[in-house]
PDB file of N, CA and C in Angstrom:
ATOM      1  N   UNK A   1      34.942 119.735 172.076  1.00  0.00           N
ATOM      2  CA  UNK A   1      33.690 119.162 172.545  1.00  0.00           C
ATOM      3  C   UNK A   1      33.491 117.754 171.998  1.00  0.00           C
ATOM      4  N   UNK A   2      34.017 117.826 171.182  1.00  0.00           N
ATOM      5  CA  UNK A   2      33.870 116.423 170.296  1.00  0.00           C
ATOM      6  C   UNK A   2      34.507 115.131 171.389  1.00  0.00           C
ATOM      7  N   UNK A   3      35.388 115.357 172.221  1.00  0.00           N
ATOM      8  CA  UNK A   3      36.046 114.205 172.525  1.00  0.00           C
ATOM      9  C   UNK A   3      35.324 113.857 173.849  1.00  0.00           C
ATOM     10  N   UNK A   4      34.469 115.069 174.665  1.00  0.00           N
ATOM     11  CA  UNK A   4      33.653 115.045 175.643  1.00  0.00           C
ATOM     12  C   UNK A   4      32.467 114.100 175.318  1.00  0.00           C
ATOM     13  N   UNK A   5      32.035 114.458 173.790  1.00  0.00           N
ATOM     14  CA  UNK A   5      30.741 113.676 172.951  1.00  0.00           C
ATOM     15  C   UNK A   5      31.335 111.859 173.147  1.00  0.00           C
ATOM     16  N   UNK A   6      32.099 111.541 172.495  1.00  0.00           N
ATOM     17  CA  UNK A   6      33.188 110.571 172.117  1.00  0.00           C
ATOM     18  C   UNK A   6      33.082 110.050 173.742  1.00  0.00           C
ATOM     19  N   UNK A   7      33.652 110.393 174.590  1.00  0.00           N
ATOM     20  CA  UNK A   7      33.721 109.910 176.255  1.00  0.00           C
ATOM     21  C   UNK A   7      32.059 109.061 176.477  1.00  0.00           C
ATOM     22  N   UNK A   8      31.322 110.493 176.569  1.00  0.00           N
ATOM     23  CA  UNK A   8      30.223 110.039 176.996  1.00  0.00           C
ATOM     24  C   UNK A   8      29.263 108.354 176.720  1.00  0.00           C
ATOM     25  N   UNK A   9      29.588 108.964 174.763  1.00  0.00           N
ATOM     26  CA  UNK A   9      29.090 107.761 173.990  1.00  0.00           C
ATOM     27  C   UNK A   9      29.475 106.313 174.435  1.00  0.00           C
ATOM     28  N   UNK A  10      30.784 106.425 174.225  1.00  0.00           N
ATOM     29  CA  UNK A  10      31.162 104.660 174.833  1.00  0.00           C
ATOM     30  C   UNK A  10      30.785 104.555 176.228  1.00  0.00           C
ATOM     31  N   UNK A  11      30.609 105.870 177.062  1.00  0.00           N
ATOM     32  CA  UNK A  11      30.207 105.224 178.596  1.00  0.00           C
ATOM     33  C   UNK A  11      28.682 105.079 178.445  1.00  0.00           C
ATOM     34  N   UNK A  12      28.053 105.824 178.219  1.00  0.00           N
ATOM     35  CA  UNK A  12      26.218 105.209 177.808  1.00  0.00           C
ATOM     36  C   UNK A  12      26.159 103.919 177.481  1.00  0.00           C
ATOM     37  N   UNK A  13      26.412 103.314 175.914  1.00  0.00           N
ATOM     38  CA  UNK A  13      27.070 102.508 175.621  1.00  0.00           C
ATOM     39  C   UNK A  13      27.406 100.981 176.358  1.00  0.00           C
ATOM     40  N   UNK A  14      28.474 101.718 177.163  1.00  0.00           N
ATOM     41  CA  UNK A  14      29.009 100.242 177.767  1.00  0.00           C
ATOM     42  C   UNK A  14      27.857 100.027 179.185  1.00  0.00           C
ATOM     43  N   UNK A  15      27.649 101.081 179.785  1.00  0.00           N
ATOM     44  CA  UNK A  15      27.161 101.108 180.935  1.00  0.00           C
ATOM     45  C   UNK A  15      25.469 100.719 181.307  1.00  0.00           C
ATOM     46  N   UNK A  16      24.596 101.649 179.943  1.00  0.00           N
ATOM     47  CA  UNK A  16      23.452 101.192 179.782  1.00  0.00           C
ATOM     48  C   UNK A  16      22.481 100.435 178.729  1.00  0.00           C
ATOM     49  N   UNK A  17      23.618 100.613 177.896  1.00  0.00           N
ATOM     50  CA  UNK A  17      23.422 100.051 176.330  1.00  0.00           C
ATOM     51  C   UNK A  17      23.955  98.724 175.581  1.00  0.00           C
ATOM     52  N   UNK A  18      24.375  98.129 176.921  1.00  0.00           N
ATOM     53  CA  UNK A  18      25.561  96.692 176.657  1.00  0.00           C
ATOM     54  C   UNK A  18      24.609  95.779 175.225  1.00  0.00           C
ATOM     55  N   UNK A  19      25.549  95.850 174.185  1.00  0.00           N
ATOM     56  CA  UNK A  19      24.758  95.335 173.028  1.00  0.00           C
ATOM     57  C   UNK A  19      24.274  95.825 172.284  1.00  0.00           C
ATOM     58  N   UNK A  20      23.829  97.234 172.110  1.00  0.00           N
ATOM     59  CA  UNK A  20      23.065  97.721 171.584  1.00  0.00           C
ATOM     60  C   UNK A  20      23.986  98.031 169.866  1.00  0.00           C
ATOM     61  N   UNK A  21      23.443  98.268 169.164  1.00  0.00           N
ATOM     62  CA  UNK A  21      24.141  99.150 168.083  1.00  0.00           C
ATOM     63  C   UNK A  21      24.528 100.420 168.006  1.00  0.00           C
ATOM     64  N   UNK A  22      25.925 100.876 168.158  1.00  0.00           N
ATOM     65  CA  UNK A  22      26.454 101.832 168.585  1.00  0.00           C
ATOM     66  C   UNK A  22      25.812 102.753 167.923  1.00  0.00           C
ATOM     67  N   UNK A  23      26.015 102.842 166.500  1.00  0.00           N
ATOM     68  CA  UNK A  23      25.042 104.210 165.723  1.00  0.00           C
ATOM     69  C   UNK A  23      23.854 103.853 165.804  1.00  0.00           C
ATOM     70  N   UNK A  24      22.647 103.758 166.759  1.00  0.00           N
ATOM     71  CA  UNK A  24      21.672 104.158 167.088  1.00  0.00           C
ATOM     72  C   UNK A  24      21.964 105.012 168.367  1.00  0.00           C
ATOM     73  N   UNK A  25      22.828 105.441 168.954  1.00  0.00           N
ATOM     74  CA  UNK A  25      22.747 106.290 169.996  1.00  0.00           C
ATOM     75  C   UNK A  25      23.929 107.354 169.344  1.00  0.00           C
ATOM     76  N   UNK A  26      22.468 108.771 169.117  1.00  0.00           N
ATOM     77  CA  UNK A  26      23.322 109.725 168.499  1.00  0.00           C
ATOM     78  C   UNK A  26      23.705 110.628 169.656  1.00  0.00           C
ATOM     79  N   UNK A  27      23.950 111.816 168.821  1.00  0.00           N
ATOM     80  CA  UNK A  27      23.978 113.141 169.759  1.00  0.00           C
ATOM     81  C   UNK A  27      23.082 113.883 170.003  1.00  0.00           C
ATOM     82  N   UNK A  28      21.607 113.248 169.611  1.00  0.00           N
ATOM     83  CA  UNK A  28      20.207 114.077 169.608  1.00  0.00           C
ATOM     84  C   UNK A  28      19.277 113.118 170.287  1.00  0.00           C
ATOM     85  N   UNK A  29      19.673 111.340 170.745  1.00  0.00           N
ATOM     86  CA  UNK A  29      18.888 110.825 171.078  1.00  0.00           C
ATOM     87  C   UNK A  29      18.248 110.978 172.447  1.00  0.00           C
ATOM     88  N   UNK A  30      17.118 111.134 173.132  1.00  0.00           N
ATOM     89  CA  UNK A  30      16.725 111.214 174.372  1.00  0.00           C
ATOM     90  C   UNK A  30      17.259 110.770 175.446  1.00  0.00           C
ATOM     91  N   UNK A  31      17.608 111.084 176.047  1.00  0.00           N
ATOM     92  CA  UNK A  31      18.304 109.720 177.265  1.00  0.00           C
ATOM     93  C   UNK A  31      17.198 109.671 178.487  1.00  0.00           C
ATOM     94  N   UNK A  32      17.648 110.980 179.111  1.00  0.00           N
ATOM     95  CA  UNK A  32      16.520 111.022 179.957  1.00  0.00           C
ATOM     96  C   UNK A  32      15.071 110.767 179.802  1.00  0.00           C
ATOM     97  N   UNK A  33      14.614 111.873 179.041  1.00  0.00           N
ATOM     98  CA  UNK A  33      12.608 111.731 178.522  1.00  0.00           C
ATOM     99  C   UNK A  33      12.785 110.468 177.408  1.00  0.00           C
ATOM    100  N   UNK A  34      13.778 109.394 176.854  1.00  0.00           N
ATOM    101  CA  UNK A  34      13.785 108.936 176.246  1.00  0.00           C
ATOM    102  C   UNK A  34      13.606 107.471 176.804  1.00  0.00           C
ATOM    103  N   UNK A  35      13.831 107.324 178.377  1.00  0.00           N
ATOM    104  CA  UNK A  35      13.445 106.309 179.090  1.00  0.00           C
ATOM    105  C   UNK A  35      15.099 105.918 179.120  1.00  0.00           C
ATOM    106  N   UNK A  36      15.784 106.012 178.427  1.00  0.00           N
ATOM    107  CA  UNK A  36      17.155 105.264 178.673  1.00  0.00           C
ATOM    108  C   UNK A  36      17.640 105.596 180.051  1.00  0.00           C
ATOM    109  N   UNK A  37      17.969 106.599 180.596  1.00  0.00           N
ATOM    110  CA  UNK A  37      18.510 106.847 181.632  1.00  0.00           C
ATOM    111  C   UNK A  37      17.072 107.314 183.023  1.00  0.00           C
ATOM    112  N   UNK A  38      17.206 106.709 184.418  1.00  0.00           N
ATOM    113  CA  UNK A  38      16.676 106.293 185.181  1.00  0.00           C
ATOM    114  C   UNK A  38      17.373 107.591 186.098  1.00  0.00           C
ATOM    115  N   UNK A  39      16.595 107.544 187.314  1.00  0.00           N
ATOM    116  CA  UNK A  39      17.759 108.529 187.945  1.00  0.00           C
ATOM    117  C   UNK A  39      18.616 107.443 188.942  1.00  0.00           C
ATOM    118  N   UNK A  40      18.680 106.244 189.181  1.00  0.00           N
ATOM    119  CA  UNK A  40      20.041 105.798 189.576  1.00  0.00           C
ATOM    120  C   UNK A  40      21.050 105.906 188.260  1.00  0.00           C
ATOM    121  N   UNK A  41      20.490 105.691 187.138  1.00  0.00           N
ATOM    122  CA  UNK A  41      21.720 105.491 185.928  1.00  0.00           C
ATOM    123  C   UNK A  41      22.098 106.976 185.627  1.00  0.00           C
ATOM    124  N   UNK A  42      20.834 108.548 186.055  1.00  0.00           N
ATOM    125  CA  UNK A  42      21.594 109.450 185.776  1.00  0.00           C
ATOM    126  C   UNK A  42      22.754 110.108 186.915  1.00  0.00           C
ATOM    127  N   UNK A  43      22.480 109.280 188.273  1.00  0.00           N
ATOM    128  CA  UNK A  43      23.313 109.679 189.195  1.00  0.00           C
ATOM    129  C   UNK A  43      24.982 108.770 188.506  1.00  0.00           C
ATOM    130  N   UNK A  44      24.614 107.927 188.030  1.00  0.00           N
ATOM    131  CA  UNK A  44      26.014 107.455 187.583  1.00  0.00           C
ATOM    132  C   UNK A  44      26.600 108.196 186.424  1.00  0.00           C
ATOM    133  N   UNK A  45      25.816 108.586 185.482  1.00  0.00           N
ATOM    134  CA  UNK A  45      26.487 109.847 185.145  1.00  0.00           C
ATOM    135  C   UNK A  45      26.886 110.439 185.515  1.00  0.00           C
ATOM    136  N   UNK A  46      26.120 111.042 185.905  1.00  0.00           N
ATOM    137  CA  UNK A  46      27.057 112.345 187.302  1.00  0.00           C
ATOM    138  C   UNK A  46      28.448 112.393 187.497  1.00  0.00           C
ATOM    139  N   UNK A  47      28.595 110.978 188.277  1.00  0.00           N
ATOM    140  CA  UNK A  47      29.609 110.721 188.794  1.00  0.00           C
ATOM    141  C   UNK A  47      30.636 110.311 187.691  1.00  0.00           C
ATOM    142  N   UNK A  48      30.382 109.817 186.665  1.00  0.00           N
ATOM    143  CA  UNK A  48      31.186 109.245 185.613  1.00  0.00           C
ATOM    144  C   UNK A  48      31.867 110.812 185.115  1.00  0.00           C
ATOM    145  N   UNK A  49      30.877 111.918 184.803  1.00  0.00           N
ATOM    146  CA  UNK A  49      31.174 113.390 184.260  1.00  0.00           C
ATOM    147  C   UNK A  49      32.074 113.943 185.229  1.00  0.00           C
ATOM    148  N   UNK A  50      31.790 113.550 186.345  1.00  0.00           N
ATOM    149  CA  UNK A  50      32.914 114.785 187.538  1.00  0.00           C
ATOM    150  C   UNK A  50      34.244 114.038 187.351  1.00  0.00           C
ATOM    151  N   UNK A  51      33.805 112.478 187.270  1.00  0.00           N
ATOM    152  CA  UNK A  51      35.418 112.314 187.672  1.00  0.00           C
ATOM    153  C   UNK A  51      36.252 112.370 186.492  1.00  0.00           C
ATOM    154  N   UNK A  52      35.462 112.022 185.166  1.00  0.00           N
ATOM    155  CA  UNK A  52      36.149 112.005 184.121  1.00  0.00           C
ATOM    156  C   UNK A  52      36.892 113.375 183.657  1.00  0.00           C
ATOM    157  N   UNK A  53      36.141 114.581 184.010  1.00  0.00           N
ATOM    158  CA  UNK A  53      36.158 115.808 183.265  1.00  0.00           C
ATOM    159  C   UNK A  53      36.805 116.493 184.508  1.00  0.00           C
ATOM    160  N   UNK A  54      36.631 116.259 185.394  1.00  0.00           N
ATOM    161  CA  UNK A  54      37.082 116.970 187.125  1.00  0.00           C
ATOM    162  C   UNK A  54      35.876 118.305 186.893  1.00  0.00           C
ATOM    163  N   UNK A  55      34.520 117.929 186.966  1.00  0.00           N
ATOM    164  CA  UNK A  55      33.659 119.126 186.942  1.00  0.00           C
ATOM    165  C   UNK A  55      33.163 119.228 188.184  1.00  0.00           C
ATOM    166  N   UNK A  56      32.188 119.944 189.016  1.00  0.00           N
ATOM    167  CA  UNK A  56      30.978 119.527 189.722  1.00  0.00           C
ATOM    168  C   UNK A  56      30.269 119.731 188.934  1.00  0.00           C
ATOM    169  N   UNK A  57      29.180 118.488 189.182  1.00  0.00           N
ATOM    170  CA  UNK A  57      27.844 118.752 188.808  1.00  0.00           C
ATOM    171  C   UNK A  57      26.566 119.295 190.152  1.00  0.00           C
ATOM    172  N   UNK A  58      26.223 120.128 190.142  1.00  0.00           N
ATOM    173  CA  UNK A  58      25.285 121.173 191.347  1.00  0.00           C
ATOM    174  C   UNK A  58      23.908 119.695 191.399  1.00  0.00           C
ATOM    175  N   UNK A  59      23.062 120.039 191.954  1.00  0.00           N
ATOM    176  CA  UNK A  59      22.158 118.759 192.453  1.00  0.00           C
ATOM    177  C   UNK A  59      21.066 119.510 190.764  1.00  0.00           C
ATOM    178  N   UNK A  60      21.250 120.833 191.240  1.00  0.00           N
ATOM    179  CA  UNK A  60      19.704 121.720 190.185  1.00  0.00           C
ATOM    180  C   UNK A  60      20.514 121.321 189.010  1.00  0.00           C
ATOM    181  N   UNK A  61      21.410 121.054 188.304  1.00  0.00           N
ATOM    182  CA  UNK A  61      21.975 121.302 186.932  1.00  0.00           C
ATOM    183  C   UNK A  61      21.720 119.586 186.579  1.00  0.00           C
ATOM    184  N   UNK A  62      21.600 118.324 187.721  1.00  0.00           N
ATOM    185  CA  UNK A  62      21.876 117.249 187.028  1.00  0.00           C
ATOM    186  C   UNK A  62      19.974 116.476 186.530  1.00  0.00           C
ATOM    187  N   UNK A  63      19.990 117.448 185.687  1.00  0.00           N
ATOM    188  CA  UNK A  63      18.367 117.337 185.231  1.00  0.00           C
ATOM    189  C   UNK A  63      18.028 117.180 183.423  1.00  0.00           C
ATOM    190  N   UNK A  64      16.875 117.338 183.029  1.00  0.00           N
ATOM    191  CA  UNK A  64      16.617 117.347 181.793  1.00  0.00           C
ATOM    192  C   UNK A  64      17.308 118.306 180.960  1.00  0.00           C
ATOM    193  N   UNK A  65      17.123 119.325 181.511  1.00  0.00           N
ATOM    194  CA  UNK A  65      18.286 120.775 180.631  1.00  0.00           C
ATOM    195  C   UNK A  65      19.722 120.086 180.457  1.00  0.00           C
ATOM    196  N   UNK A  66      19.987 119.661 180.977  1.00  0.00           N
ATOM    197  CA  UNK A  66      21.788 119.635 180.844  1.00  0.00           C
ATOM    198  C   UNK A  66      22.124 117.844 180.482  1.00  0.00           C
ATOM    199  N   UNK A  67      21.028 117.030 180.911  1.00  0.00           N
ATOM    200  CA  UNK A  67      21.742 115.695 180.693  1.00  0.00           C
ATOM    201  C   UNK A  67      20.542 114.881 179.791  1.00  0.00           C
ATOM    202  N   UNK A  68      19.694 115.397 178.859  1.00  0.00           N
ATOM    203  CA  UNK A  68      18.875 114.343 178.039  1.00  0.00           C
ATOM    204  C   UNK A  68      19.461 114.139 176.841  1.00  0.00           C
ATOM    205  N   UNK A  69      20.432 114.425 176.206  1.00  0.00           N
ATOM    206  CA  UNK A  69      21.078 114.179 175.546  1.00  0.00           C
ATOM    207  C   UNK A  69      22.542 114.499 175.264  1.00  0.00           C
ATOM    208  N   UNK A  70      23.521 113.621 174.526  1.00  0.00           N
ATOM    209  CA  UNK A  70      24.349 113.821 173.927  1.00  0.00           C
ATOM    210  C   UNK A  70      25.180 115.283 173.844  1.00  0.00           C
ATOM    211  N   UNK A  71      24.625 115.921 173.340  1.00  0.00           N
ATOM    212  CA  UNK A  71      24.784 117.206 172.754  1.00  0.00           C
ATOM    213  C   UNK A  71      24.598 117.648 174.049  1.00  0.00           C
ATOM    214  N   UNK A  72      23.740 117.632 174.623  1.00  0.00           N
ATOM    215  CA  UNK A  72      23.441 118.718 175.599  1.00  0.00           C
ATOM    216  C   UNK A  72      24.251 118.999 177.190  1.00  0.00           C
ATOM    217  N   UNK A  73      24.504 117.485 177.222  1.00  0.00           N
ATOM    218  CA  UNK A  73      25.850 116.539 178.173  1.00  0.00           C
ATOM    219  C   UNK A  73      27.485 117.756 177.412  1.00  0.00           C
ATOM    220  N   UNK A  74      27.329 117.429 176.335  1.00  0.00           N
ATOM    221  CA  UNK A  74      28.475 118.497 175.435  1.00  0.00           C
ATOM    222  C   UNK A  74      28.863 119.500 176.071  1.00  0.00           C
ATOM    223  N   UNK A  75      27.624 120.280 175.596  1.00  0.00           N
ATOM    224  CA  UNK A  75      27.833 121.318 175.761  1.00  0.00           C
ATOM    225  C   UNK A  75      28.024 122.123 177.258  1.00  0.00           C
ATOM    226  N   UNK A  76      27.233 121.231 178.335  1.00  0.00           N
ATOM    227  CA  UNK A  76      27.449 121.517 179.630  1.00  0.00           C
ATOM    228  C   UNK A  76      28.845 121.310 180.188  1.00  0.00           C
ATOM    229  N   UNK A  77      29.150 120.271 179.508  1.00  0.00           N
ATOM    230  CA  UNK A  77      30.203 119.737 180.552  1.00  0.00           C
ATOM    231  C   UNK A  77      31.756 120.874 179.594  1.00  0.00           C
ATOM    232  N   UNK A  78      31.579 121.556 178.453  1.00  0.00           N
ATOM    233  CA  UNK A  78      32.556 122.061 178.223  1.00  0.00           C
ATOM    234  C   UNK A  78      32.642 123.419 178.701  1.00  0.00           C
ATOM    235  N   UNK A  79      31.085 124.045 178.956  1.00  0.00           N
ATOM    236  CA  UNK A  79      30.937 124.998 179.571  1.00  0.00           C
ATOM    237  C   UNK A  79      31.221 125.305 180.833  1.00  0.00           C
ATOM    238  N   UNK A  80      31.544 124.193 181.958  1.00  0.00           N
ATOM    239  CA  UNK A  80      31.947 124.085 183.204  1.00  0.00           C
ATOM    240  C   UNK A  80      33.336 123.939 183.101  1.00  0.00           C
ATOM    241  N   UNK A  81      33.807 123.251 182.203  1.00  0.00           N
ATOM    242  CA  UNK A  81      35.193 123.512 182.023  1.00  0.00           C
ATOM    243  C   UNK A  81      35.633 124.374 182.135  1.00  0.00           C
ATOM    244  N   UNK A  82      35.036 125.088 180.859  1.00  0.00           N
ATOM    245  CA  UNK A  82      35.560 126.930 180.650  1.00  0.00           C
ATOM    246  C   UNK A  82      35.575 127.710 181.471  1.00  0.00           C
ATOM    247  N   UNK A  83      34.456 127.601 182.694  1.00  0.00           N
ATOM    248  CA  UNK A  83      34.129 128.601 183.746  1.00  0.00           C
ATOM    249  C   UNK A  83      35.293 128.475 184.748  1.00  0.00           C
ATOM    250  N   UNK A  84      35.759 126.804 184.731  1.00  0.00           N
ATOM    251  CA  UNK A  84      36.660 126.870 185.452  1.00  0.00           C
ATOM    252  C   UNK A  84      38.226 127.358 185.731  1.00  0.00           C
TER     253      UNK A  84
END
């Protein structure tokens, strides 16, 4: 899970965070309810997670439960793995 964490980070990062200080964006920080991510920037997630990981993401799953943070991005996207 760690390297799924690791993926994500530099794509947040490069994609919505250009500049920012890398250790201020943990694995607990808000993304979504945190204002960082928009839903055009969470549809680019989306798309960044399927193609990177080869997952689907369902329309109901790409929401606050599964993508406001770090961790929670983790744990979904290893859990779709597994199922697969």
């Amino acid at each position: 899970m760690e390297d799924i964490a690791k993926a994500v980070h530099q794509f947040i990062l490069a994609e919505f965070l250009p500049g920012e200080d890398p250790s201020e964006l943990t694995e607990r920080t808000p993304l979504i309810t945190g204002g960082i991510l928009d839903s055009i920037s969470t549809l680019k997630l989306v798309v960044f997670l399927e193609d990177r990981f080869h997952i689907t993401v369902e329309a109901h799953e790409a929401g606050v439960e599964h993508l406001d943070s770090i961790r929670d991005i983790s744990a979904f996207v290893a859990g779709k793995r597994k199922a697969a």
